[in-house]
Protein backbone atom coordinates (compact mmCIF):
# COMPACT_ATOMS: atom_id res chain seq x y z
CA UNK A 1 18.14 -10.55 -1.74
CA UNK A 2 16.62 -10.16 -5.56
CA UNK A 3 13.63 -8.95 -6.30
CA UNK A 4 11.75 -8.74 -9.61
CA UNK A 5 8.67 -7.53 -11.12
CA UNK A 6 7.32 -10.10 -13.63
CA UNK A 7 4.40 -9.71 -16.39
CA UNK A 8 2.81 -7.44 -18.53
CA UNK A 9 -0.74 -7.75 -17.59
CA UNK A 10 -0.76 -8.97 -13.79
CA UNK A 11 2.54 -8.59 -12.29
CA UNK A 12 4.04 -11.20 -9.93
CA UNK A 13 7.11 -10.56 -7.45
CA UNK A 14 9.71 -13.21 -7.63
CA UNK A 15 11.93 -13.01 -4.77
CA UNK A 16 15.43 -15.09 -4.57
CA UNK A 17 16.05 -15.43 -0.57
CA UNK A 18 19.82 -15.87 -0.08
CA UNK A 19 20.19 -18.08 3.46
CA UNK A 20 19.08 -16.43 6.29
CA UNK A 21 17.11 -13.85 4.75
CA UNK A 22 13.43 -12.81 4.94
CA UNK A 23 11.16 -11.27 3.70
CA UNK A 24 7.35 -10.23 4.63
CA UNK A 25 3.51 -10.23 2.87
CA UNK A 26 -0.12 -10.01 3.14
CA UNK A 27 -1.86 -13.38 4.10
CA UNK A 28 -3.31 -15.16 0.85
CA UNK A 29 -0.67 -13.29 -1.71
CA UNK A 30 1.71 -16.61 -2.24
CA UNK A 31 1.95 -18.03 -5.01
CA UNK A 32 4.69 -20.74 -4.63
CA UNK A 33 7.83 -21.33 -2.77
CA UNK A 34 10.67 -23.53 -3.04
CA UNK A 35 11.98 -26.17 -0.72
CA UNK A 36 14.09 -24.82 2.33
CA UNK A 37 11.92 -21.54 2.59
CA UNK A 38 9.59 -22.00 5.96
CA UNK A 39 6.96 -19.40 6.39
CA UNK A 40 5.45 -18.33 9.79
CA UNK A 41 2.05 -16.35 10.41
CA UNK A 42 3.81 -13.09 13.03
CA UNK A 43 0.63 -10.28 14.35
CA UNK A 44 0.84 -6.75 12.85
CA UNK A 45 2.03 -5.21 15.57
CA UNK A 46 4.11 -2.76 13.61
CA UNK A 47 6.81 -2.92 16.21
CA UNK A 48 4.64 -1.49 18.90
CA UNK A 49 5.96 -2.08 22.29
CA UNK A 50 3.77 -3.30 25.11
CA UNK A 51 0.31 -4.84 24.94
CA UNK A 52 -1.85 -1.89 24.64
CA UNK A 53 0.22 -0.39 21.89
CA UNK A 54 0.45 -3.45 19.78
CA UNK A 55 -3.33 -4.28 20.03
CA UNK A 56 -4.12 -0.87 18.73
CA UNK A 57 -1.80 -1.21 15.90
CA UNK A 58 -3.50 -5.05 15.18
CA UNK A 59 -7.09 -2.64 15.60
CA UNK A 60 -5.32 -0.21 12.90
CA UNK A 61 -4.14 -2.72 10.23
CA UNK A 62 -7.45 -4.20 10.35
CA UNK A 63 -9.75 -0.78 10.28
CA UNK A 64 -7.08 0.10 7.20
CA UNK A 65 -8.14 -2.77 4.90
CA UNK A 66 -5.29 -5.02 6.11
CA UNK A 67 -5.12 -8.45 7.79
CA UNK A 68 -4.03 -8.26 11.49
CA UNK A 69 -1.69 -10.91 10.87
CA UNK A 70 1.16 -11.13 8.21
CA UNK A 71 3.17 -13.90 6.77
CA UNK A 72 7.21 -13.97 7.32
CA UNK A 73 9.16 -16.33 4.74
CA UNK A 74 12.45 -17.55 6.07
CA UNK A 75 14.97 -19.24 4.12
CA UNK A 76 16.48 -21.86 6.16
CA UNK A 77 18.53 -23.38 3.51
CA UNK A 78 22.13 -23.34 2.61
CA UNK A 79 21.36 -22.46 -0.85
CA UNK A 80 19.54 -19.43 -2.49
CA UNK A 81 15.71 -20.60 -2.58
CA UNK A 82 12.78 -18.55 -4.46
CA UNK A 83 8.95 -17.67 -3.68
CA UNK A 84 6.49 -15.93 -5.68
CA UNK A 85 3.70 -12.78 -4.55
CA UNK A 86 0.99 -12.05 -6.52
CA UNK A 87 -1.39 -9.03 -5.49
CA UNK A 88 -5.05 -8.28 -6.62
CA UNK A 89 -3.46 -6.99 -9.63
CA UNK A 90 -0.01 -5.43 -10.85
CA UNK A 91 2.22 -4.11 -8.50
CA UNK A 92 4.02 -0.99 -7.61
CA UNK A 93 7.44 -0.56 -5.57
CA UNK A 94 7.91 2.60 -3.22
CA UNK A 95 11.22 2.72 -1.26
CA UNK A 96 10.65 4.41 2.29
CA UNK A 97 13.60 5.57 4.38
CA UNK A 98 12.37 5.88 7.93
CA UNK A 99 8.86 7.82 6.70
CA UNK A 100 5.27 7.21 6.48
CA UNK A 101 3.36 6.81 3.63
CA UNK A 102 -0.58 7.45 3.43
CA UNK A 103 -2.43 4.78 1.24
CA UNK A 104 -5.85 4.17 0.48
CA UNK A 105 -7.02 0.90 2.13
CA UNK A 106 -5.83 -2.48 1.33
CA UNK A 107 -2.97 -1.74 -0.74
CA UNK A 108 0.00 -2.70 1.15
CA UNK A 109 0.95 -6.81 -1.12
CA UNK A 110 4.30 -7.01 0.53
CA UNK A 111 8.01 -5.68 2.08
CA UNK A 112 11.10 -6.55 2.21
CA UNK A 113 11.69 -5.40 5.49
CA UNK A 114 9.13 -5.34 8.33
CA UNK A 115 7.40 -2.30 8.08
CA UNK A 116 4.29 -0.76 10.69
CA UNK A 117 0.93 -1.32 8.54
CA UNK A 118 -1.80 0.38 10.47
CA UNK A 119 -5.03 3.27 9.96
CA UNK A 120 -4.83 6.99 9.48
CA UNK A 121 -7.92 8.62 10.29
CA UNK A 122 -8.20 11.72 8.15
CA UNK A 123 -10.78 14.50 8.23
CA UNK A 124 -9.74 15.43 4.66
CA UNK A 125 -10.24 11.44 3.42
CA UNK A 126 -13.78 11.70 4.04
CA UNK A 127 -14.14 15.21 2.43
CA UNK A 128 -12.34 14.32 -0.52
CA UNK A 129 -14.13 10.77 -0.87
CA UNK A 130 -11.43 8.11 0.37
CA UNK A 131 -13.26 7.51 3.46
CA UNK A 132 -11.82 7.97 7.26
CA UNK A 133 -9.89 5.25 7.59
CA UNK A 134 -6.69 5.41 5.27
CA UNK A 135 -3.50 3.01 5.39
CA UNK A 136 -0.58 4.31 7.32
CA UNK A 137 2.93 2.21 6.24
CA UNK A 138 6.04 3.65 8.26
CA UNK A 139 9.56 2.08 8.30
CA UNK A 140 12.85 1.82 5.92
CA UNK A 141 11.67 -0.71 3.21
CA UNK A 142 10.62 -1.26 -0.72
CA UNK A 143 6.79 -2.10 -0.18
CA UNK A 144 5.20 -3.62 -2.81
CA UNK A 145 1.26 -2.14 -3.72
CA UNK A 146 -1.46 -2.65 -5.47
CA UNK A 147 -2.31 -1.26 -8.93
CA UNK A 148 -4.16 -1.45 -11.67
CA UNK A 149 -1.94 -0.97 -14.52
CA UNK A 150 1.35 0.84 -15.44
CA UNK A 151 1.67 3.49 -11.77
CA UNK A 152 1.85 7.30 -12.56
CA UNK A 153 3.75 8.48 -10.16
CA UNK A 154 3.28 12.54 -10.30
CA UNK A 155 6.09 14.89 -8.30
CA UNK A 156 4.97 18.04 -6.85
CA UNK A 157 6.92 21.00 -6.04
CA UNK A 158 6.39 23.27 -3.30
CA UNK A 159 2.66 24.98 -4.02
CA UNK A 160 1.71 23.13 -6.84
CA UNK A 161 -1.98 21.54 -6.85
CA UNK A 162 -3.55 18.61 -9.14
CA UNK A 163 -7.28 17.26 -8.57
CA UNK A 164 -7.41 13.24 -8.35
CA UNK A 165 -10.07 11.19 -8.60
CA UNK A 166 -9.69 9.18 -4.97
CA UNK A 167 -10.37 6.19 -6.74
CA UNK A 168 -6.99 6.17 -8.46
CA UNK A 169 -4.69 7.07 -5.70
CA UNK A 170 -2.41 4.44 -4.33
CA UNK A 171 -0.19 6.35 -2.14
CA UNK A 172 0.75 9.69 -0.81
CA UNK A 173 4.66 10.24 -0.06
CA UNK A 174 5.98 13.18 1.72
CA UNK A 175 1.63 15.06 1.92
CA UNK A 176 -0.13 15.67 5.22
CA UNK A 177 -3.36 16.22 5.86
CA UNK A 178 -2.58 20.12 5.90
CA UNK A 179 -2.05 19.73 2.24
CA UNK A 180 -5.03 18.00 1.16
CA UNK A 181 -8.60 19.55 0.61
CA UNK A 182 -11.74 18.56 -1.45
CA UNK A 183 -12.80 19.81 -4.76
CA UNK A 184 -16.63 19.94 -4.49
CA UNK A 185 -18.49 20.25 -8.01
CA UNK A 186 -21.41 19.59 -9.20
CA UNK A 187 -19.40 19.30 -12.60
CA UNK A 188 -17.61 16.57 -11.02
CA UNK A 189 -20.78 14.29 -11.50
CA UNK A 190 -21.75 15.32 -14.67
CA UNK A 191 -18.14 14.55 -16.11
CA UNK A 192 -18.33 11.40 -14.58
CA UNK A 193 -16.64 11.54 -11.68
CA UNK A 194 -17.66 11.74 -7.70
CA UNK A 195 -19.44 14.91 -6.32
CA UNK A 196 -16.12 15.84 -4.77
CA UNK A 197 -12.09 15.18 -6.15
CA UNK A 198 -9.39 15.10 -3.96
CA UNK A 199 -7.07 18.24 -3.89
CA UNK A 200 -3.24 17.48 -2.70
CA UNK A 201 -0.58 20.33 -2.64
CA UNK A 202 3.24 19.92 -3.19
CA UNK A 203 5.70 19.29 -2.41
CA UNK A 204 5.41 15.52 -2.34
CA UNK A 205 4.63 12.61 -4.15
CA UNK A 206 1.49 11.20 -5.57
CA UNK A 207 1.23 7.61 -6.96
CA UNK A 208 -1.72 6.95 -8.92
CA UNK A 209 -3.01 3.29 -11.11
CA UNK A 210 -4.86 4.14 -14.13
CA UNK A 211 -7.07 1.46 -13.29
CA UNK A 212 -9.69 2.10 -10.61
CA UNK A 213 -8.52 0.47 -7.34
CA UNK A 214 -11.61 0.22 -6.10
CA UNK A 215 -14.67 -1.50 -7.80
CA UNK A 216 -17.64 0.68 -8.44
CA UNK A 217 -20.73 0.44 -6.57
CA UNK A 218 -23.10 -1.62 -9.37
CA UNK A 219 -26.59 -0.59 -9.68
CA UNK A 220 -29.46 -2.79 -8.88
């Protein structure tokens, strides 16, 4: 399988499926695809065995921002064949090797594996302003994410702090909940910013768009 970022401004993923290979996405992010690829809508059931557990994980997707559905493209062909992804606006890669990831909602564009897409409730989200339901993507994969803009991806070591505006965070790689606490200042709204930041300790990883992720609330 090849897979490449395209564009400066809005990114694309153009993905060459070699026969037999698939490859997995958020409903409503194709762009094209070529003739021999088939495509089949599968439930986000993140692998969950039995009924109960893969409703709740359908429940979770959807609570996280996410579609309870997802599309699977198959090529079928004898020959390579190509389709394209687009997201809300650029993208960002993150490889996973059997972890979890905790995103803010509706992030998750696309895999290249099958990965578990469901909700994180977190008492330190709603302190720290990203709200109680965050996105929780486990599994071995590269998942492709939304961003606005050229990702910072910042590297903590063990013990070391930064403040983030939760508006700006894409993903959290290697952080629990332990490790993340809520800067409340009054400050905060004078520069600009929310009544509280987000606090996350190290050792981890924090990516970050420079573009706001989500759209501010406009005034009436």
């Amino acid at each position: 399988m090849n897979v490449k970022l395209i564009g400066n401004f809005i990114q694309h993923l153009e993905v060459e499926l070699m026969p037999g290979e698939d490859f997995y996405a958020q409903r409503g992010a194709l762009i094209y695809l070529e003739q021999g690829v088939e495509k089949e809508t599968v439930a986000n059931t993140g692998g969950a065995s039995g009924a109960l557990g893969a409703i709740g994980n359908m429940i979770g997707a959807r609570l996280s921002g996410e579609s309870i559905l997802v599309v699977r493209y198959f090529n079928r062909s004898a020959m390579p064949r190509r389709i394209a992804l687009g997201g809300s606006y650029g993208l960002h890669p993150v490889k996973i090797v059997g972890e979890t990831i905790i995103c803010n909602k509706g992030v998750y564009v696309a895999s290249n594996n099958r990965v578990s897409v469901s909700t994180r409730i977190s008492i330190a989200g709603i302190t720290g302003g990203m709200g109680v339901f965050l996105q929780k993507i486990s599994g071995s994969s590269t998942v492709f994410l939304d961003c606005k803009g050229q990702p910072i991806v910042k590297e903590l070591g063990p013990g070391e702090t930064i403040e983030v505006d939760e508006n700006h965070i894409i993903a959290m790689q290697g952080i629990d909940d332990s490790r993340l606490s809520s800067a409340w200042s009054l400050r905060n709204i004078f520069g600009g910013e929310g009544l509280s930041m987000l606090r996350i300790t190290g050792p981890g990883k924090v990516h970050l768009s420079p573009g706001s992720i989500i759209p501010p609330v406009s005034a009436q």
